[in-house]
C-alpha atoms as a PDB file:
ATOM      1  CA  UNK A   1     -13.515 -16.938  13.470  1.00  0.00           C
ATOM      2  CA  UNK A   2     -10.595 -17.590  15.731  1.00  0.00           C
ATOM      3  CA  UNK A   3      -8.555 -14.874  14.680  1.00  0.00           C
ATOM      4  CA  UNK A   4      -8.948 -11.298  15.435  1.00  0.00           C
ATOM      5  CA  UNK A   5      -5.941  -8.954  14.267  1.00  0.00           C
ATOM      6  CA  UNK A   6      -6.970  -6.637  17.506  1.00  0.00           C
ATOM      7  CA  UNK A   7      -4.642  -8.990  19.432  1.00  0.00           C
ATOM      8  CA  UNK A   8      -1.894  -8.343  16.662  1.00  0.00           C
ATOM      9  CA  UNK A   9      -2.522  -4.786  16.018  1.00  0.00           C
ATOM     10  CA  UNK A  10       0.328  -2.532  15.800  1.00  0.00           C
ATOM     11  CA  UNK A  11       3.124  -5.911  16.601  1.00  0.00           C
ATOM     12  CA  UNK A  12       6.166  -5.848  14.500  1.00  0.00           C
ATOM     13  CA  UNK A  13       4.960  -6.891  11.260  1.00  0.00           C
ATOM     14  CA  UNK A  14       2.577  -4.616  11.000  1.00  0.00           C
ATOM     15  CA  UNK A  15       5.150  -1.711  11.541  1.00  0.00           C
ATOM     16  CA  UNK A  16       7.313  -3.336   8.491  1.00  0.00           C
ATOM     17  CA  UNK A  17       3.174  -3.552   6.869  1.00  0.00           C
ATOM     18  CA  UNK A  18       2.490  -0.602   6.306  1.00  0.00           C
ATOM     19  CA  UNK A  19       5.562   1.379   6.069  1.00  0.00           C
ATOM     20  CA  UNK A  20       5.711  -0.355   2.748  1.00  0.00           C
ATOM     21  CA  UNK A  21       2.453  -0.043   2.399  1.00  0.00           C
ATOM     22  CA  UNK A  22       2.268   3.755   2.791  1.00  0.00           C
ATOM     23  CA  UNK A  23       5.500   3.988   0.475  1.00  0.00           C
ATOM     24  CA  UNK A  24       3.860   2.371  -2.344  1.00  0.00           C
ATOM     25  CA  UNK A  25       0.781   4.745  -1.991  1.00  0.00           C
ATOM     26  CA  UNK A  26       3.111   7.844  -1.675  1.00  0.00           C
ATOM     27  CA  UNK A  27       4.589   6.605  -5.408  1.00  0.00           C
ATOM     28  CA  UNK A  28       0.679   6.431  -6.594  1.00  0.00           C
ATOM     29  CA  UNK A  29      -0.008   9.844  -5.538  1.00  0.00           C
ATOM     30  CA  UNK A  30       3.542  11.602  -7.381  1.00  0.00           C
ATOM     31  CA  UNK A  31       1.116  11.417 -10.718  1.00  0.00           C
ATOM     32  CA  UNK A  32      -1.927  13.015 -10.895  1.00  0.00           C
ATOM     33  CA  UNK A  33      -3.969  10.324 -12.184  1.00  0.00           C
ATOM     34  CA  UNK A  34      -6.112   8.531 -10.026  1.00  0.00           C
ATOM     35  CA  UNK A  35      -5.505   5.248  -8.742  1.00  0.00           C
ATOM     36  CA  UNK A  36      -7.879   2.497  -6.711  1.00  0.00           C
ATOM     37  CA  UNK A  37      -6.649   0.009  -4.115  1.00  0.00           C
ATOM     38  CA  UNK A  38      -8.510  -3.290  -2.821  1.00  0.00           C
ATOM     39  CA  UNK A  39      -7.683  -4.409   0.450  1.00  0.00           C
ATOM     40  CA  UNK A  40      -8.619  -8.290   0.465  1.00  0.00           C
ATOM     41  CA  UNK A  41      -8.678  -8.943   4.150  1.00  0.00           C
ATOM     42  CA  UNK A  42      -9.324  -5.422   5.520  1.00  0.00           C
ATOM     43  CA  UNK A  43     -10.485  -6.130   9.106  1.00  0.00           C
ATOM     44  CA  UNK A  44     -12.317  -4.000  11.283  1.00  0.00           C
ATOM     45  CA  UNK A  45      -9.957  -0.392  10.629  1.00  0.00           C
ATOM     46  CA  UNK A  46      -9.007   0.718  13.773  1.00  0.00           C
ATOM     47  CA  UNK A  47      -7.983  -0.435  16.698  1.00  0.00           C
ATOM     48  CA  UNK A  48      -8.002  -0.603  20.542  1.00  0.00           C
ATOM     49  CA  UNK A  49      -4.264  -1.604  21.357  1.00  0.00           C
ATOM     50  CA  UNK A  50      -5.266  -0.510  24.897  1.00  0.00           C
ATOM     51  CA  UNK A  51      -8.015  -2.190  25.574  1.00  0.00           C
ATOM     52  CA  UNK A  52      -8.538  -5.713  27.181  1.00  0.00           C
ATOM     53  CA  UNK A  53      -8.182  -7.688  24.143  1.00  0.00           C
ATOM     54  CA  UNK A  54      -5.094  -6.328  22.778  1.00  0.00           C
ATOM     55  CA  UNK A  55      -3.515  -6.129  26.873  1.00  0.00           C
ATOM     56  CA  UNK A  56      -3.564  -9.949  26.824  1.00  0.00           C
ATOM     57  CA  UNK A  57      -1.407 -10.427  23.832  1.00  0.00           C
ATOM     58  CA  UNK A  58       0.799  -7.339  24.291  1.00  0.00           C
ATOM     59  CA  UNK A  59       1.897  -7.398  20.567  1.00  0.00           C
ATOM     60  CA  UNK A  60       1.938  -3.958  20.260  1.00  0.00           C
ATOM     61  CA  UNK A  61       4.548  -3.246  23.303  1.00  0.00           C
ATOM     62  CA  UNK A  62       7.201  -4.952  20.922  1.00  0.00           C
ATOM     63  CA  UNK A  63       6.108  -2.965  17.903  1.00  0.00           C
ATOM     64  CA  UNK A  64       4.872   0.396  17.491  1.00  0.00           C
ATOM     65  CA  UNK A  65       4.882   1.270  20.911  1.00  0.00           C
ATOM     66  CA  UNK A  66       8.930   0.914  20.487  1.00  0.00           C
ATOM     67  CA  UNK A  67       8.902   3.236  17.167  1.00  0.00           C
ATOM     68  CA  UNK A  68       6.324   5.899  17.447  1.00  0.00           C
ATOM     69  CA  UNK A  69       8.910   8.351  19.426  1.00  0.00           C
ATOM     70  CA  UNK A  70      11.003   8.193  16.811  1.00  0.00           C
ATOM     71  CA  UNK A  71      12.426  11.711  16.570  1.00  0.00           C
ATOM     72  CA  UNK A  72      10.812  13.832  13.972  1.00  0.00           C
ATOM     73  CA  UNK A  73      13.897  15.786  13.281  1.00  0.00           C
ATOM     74  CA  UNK A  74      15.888  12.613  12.068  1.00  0.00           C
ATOM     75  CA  UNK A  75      16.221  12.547   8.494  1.00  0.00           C
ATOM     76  CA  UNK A  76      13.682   9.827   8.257  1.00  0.00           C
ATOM     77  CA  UNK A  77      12.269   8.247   4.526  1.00  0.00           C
ATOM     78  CA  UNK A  78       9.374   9.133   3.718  1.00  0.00           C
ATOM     79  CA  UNK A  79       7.005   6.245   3.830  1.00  0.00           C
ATOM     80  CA  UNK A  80       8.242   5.809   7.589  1.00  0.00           C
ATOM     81  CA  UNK A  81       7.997   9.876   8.740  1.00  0.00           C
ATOM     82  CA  UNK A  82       4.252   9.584   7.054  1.00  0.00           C
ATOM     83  CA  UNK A  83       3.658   6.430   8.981  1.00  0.00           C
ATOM     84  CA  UNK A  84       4.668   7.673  12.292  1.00  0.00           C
ATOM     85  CA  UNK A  85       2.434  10.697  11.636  1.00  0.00           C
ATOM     86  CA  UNK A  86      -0.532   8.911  10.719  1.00  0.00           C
ATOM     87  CA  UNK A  87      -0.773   6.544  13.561  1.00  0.00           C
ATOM     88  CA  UNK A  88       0.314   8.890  16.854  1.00  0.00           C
ATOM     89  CA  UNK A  89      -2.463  11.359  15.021  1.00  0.00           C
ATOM     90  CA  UNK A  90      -5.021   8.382  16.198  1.00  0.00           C
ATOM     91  CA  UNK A  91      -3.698   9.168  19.701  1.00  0.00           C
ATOM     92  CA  UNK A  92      -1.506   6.604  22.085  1.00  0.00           C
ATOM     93  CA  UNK A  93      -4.129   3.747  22.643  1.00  0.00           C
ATOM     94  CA  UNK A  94      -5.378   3.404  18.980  1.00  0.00           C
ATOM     95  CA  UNK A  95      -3.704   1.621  16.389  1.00  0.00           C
ATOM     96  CA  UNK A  96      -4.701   2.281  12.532  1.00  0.00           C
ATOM     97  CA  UNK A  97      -5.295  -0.858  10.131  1.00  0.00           C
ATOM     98  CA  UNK A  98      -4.191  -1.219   6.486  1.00  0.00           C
ATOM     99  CA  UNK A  99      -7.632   0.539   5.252  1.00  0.00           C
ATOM    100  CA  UNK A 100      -7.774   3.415   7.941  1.00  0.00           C
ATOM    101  CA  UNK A 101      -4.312   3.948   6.371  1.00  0.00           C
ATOM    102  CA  UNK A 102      -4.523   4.053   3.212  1.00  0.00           C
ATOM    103  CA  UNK A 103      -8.165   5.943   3.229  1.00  0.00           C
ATOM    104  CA  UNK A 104      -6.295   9.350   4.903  1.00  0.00           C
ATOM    105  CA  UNK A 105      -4.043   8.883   2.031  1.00  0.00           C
ATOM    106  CA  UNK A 106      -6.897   8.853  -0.673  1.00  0.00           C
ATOM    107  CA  UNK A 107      -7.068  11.801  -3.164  1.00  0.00           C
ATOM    108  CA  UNK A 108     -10.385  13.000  -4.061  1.00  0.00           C
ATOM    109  CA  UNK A 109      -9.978  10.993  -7.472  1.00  0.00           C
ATOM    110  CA  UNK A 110      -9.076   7.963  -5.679  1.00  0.00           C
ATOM    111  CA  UNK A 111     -11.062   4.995  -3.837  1.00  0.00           C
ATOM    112  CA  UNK A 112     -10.598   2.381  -1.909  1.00  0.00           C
ATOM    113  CA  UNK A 113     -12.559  -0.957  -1.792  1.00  0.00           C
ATOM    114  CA  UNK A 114     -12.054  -3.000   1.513  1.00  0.00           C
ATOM    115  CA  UNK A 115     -13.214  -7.063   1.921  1.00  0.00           C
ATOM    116  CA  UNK A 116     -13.972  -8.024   5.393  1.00  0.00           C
ATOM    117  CA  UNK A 117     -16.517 -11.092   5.208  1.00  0.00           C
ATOM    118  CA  UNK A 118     -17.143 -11.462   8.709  1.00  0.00           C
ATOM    119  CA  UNK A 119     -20.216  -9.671   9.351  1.00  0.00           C
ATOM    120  CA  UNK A 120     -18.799  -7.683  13.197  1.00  0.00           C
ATOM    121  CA  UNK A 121     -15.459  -7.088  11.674  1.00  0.00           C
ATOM    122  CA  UNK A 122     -16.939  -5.210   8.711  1.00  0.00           C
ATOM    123  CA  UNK A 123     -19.628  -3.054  10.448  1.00  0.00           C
ATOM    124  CA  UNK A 124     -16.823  -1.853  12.496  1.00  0.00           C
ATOM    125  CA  UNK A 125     -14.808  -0.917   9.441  1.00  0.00           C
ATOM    126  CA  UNK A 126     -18.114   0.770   8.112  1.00  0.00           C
ATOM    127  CA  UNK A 127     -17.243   2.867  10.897  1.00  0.00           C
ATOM    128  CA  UNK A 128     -13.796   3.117  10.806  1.00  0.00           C
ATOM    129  CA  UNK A 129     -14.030   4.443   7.080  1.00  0.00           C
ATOM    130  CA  UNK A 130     -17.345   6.265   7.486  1.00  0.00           C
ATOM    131  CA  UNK A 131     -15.461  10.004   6.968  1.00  0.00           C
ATOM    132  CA  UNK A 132     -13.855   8.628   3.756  1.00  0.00           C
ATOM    133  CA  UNK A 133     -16.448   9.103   0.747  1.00  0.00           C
ATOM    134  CA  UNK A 134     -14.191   7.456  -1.204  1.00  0.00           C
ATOM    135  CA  UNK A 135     -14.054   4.557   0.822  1.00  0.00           C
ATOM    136  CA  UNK A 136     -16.455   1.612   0.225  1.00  0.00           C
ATOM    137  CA  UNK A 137     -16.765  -1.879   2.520  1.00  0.00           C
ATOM    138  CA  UNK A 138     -17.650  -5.375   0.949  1.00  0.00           C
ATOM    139  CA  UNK A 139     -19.104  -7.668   3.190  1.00  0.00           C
ATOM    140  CA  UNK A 140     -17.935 -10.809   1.172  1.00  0.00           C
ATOM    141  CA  UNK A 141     -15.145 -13.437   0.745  1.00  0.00           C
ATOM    142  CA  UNK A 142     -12.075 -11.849  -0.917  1.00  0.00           C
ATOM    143  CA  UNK A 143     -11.350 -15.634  -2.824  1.00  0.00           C
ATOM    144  CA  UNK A 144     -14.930 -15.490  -4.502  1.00  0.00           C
ATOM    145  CA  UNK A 145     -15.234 -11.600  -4.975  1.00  0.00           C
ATOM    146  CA  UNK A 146     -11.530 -10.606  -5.694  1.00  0.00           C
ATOM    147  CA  UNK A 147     -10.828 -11.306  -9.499  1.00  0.00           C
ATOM    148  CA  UNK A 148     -14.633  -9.734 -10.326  1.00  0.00           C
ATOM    149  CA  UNK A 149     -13.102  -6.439  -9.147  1.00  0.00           C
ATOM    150  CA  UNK A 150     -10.117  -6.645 -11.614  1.00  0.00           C
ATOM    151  CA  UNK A 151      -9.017  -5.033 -12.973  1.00  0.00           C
ATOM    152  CA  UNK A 152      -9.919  -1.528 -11.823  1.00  0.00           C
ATOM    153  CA  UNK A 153     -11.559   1.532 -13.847  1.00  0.00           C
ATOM    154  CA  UNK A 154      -8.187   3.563 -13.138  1.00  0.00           C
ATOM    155  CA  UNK A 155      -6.217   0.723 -14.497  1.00  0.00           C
ATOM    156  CA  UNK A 156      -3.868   2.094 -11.457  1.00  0.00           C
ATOM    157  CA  UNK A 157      -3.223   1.072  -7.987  1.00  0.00           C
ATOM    158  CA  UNK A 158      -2.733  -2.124  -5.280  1.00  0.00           C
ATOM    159  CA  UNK A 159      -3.969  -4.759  -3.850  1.00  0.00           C
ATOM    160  CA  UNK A 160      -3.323  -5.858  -0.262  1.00  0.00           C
ATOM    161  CA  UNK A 161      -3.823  -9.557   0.280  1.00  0.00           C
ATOM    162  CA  UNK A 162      -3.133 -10.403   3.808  1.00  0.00           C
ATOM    163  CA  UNK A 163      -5.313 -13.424   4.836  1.00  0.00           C
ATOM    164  CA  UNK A 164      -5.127 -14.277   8.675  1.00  0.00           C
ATOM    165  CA  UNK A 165      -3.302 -17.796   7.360  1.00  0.00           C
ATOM    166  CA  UNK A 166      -6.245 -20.092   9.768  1.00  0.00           C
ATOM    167  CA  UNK A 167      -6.758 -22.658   7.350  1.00  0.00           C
ATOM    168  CA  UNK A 168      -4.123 -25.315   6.180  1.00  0.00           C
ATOM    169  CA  UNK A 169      -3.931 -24.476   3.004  1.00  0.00           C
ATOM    170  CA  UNK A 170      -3.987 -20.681   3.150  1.00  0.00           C
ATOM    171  CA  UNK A 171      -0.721 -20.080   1.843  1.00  0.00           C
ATOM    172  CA  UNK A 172      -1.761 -21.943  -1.239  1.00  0.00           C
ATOM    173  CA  UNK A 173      -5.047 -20.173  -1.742  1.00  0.00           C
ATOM    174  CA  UNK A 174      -2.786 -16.986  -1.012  1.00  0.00           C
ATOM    175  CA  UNK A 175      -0.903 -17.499  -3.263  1.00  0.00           C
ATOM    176  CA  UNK A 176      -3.665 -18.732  -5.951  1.00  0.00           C
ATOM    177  CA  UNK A 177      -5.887 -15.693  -5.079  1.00  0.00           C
ATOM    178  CA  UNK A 178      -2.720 -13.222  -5.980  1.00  0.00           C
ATOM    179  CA  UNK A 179      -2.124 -15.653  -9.613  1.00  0.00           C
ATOM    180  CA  UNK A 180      -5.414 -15.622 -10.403  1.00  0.00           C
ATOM    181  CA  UNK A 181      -5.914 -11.380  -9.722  1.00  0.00           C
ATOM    182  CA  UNK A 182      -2.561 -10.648 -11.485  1.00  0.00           C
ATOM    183  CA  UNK A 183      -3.822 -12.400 -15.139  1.00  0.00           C
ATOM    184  CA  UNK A 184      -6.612 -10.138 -15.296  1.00  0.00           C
ATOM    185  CA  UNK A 185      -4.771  -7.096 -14.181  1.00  0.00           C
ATOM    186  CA  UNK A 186      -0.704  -7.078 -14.657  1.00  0.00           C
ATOM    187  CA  UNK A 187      -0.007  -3.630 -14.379  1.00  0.00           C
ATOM    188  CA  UNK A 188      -0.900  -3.441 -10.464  1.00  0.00           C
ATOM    189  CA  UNK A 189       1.113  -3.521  -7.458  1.00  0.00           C
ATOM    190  CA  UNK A 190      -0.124  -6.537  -5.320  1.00  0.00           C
ATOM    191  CA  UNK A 191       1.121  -6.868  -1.623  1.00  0.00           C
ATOM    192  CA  UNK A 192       0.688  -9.724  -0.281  1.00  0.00           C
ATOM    193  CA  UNK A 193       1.790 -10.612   3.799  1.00  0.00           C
ATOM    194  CA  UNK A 194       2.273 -14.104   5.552  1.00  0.00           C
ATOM    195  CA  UNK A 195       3.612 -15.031   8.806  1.00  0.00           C
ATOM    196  CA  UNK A 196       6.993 -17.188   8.979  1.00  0.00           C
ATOM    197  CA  UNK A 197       6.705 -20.127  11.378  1.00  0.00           C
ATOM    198  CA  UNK A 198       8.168 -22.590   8.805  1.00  0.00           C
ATOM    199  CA  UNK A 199      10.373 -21.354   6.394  1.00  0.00           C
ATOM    200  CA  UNK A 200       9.642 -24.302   4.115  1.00  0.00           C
ATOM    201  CA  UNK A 201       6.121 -22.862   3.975  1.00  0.00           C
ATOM    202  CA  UNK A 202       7.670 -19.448   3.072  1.00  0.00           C
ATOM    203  CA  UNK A 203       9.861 -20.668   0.512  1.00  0.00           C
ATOM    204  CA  UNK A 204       7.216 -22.780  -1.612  1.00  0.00           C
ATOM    205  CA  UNK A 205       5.114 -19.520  -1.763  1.00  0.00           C
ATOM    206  CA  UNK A 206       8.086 -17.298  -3.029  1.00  0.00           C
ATOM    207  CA  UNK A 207       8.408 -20.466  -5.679  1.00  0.00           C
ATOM    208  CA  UNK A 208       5.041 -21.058  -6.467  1.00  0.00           C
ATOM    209  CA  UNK A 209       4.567 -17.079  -7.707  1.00  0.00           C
ATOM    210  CA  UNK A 210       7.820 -18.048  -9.672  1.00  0.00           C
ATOM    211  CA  UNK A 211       5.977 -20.695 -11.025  1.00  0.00           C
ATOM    212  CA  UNK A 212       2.821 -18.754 -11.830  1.00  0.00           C
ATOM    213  CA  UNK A 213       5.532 -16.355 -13.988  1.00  0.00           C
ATOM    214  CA  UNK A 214       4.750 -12.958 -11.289  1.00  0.00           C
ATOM    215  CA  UNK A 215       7.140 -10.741 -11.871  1.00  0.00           C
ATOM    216  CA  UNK A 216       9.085  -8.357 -10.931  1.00  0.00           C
ATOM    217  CA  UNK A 217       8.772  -9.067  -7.155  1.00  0.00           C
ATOM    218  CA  UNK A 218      10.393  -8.402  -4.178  1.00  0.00           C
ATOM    219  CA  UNK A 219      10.261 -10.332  -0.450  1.00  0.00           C
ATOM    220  CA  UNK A 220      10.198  -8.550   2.469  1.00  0.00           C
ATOM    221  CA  UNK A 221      11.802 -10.076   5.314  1.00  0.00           C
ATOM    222  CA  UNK A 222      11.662  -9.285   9.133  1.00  0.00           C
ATOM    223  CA  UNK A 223      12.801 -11.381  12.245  1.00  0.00           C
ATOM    224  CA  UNK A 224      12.916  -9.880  15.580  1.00  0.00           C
ATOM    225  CA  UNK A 225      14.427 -13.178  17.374  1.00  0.00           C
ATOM    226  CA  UNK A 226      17.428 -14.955  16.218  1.00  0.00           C
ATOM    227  CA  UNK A 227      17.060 -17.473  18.397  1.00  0.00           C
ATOM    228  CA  UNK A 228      13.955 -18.788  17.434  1.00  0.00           C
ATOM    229  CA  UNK A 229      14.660 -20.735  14.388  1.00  0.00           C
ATOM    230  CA  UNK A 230      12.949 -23.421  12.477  1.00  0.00           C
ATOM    231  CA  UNK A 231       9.580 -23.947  13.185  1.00  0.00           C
ATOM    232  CA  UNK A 232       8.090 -21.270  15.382  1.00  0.00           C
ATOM    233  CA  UNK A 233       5.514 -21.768  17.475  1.00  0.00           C
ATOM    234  CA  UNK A 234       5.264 -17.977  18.766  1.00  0.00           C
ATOM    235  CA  UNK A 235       5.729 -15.532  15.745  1.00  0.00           C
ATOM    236  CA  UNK A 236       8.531 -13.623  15.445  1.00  0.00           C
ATOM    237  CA  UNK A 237       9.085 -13.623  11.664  1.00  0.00           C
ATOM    238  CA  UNK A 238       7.411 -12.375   8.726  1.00  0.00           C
ATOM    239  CA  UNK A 239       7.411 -11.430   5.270  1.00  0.00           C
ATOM    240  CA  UNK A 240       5.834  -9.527   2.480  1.00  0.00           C
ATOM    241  CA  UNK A 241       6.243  -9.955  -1.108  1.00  0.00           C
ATOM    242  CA  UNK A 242       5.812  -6.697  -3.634  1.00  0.00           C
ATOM    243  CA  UNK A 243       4.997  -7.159  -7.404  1.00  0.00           C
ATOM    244  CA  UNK A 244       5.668  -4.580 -10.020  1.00  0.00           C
ATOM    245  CA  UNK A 245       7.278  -2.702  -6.961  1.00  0.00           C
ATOM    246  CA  UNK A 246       7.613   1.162  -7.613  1.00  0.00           C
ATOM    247  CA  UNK A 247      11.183   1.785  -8.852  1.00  0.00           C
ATOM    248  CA  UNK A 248      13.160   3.041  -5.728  1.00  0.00           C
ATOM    249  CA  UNK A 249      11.133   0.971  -3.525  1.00  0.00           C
ATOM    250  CA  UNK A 250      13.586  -1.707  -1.981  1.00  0.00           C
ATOM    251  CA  UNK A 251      16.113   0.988  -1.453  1.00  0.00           C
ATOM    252  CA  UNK A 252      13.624   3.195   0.389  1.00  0.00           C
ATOM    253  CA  UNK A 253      12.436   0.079   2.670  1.00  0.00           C
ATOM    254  CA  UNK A 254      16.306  -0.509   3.312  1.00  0.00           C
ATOM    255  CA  UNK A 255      16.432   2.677   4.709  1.00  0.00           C
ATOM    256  CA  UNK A 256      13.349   2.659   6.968  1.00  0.00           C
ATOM    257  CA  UNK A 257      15.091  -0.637   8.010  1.00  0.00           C
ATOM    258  CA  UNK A 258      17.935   1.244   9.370  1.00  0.00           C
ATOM    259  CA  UNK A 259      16.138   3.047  12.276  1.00  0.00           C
ATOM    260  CA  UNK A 260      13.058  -0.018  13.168  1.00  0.00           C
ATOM    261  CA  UNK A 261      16.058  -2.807  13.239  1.00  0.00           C
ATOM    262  CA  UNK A 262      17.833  -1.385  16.377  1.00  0.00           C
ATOM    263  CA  UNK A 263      14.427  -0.552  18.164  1.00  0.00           C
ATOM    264  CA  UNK A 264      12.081  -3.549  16.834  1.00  0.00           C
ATOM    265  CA  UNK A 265      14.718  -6.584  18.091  1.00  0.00           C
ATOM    266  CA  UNK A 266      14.152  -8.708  21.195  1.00  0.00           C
ATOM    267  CA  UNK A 267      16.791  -6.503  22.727  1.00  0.00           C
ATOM    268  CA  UNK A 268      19.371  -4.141  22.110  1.00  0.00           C
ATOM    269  CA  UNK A 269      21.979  -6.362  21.330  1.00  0.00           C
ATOM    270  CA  UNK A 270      19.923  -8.308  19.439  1.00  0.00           C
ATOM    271  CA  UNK A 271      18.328  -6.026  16.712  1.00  0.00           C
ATOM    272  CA  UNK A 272      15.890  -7.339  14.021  1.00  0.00           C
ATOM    273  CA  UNK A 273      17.095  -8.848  10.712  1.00  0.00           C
ATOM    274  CA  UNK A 274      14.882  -6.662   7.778  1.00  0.00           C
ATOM    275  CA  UNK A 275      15.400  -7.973   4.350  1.00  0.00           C
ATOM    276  CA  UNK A 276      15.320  -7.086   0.950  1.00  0.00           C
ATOM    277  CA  UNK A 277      15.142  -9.323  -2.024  1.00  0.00           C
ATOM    278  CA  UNK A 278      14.161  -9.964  -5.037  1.00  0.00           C
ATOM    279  CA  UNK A 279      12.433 -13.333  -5.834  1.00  0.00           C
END
C-alpha cells in the first residue's frame, strides 16, 4: 500500500470532509430512531499529525491547524462548532478520522461498521474505536463486502466511500461501488470523496452517477489555489458528492464555507473557492 492518509490527515479536504460529514450525522440524530453508517475506506482512526510521518508532508499546517482557533463565540453552524469541538478534544497533535468521528457521535441505538482491508491500518482502528461498543471493524475489501451490508437493519443512515484513488481506474470503481450500494438501498445518504487533479476525471464521475439515475445529489467543491489549474500534480482541489442530502444541507455547508474560505486559501488574498451544487 503506497498510500497512508497519516500524511493527509487533517489537510484541507478533510476539514471540508467531515464538516459535512458531521452535519449529515447531526440531521440523523434530530429523530429518535436509530440509524447505522458504513465507512468503506475507514483507515486506521486517529492520527499522529505530529509525528514524523505526518511532519514530512505538512498537510495539516494548511488545514486544521489554520481552523481549530476558530473563536467559539462566533455564531458558527453547527456541523462546523461540533467539528472544531471534537477534534481540539483529541488534543493539538492528534487528528480524528472519519470513523473516530462519527463513533463519538453514535447514540446508544446506533452503530457503525468501518472497512479497512489492510491488515496494520485496521488493528489500529480496532484501537482507535475500542471505547465505542457500537463500533465494529471489517478487515475486508469495501468493493467485495460493501453491497452484502445493504441495506442496513435501521433502514437509516450513510455511507462514506472515500477510496485513496491509487489505482487507474478508481474513480470508475468509485463510482460503480456507490451505483451498485444505492440499488439495494435508496433511501441512504452516501458520501462519497475524490481528489481533483483533472477536472475531466471529476466531471465524468459527476456524469456517470447521472447516468446510473442517483439522485438527488449535491457536489462539494473546494480549491485552495487558483493558480494551479488543469492538471495538478500537487493537490489542492477536491470534492465530495452527497445523495439524498438532508434538506437544509447545502445551505448549512455554504455557511461553514464562509469562515474556512478566508483561513483555508494559499493566502489571505487568495481565499479558497468552496462550492455548492447540485449535479
Amino acid at each position: 500500500m503506497n498510500y497512508r492518509h497519516v500524511f493527509h490527515a487533517g489537510n484541507f479536504a478533510d476539514v471540508v470532509k467531515h464538516v459535512a460529514l458531521i452535519s449529515v450525522l447531526l440531521h440523523l440524530r434530530r429523530k429518535d430512531k436509530p440509524f447505522s453508517v458504513i465507512d468503506t475506506h475507514a483507515g486506521s482512526g486517529l492520527y499522529e499529525i505530529a509525528g514524523p510521518e505526518a511532519a514530512r508532508s505538512r498537510e495539516s499546517e494548511a488545514g486544521i491547524a489554520r481552523v481549530r482557533d476558530l473563536d467559539a463565540r462566533m455564531d458558527l453552524p453547527d456541523g462546523l462548532r461540533i467539528y472544531l469541538e471534537l477534534v481540539n478534544e483529541e488534543g493539538p497533535g492528534r487528528y480524528p478520522g472519519s470513523p473516530r468521528l462519527v463513533a463519538r457521535l453514535l447514540r446508544p441505538q446506533d452503530r457503525l461498521i468501518a472497512l479497512e482491508k489492510h491488515p496494520e491500518e485496521a488493528d489500529a482502528l480496532a484501537n482507535a474505536l475500542a471505547g465505542f461498543p457500537q463500533a465494529r471493524v471489517i478487515k475486508g475489501d469495501s468493493y467485495a463486502r460493501l453491497t452484502a451490508l445493504l441495506p442496513p437493519r435501521e433502514r437509516r443512515g450513510l455511507v462514506l466511500i472515500d477510496p485513496p484513488y491509487e489505482a487507474e481506474d478508481e474513480f470508475v470503481q468509485a463510482a460503480l461501488l456507490l451505483a451498485s450500494a444505492h440499488r439495494r438501498f435508496s433511501t441512504g445518504i452516501y458520501l462519497l470523496w475524490f481528489p481533483i487533479k483533472s477536472a475531466a476525471a471529476a466531471a465524468a464521475l459527476s456524469g456517470e452517477l447521472r447516468t446510473q439515475g442517483i439522485a438527488p445529489a449535491v457536489r462539494i467543491d473546494i480549491n485552495v489555489d487558483d493558480d494551479n489549474d488543469g492538471e495538478r500534480q500537487r493537490l489542492s482541489s477536491a470534492g465530495l458528492i452527497v445523495v439524498n442530502p438532508p434538506y437544509t444541507f447545502a445551505a448549512e455547508i455554504q455557511n461553514a464555507a464562509g469562515f474556512l474560505a478566508p483561513r483555508l486559501g494559499s493566502s489571505p488574498e487568495s481565499p479558497a473557492t468552496i462550492s455548492v451544487t447540485p449535479i
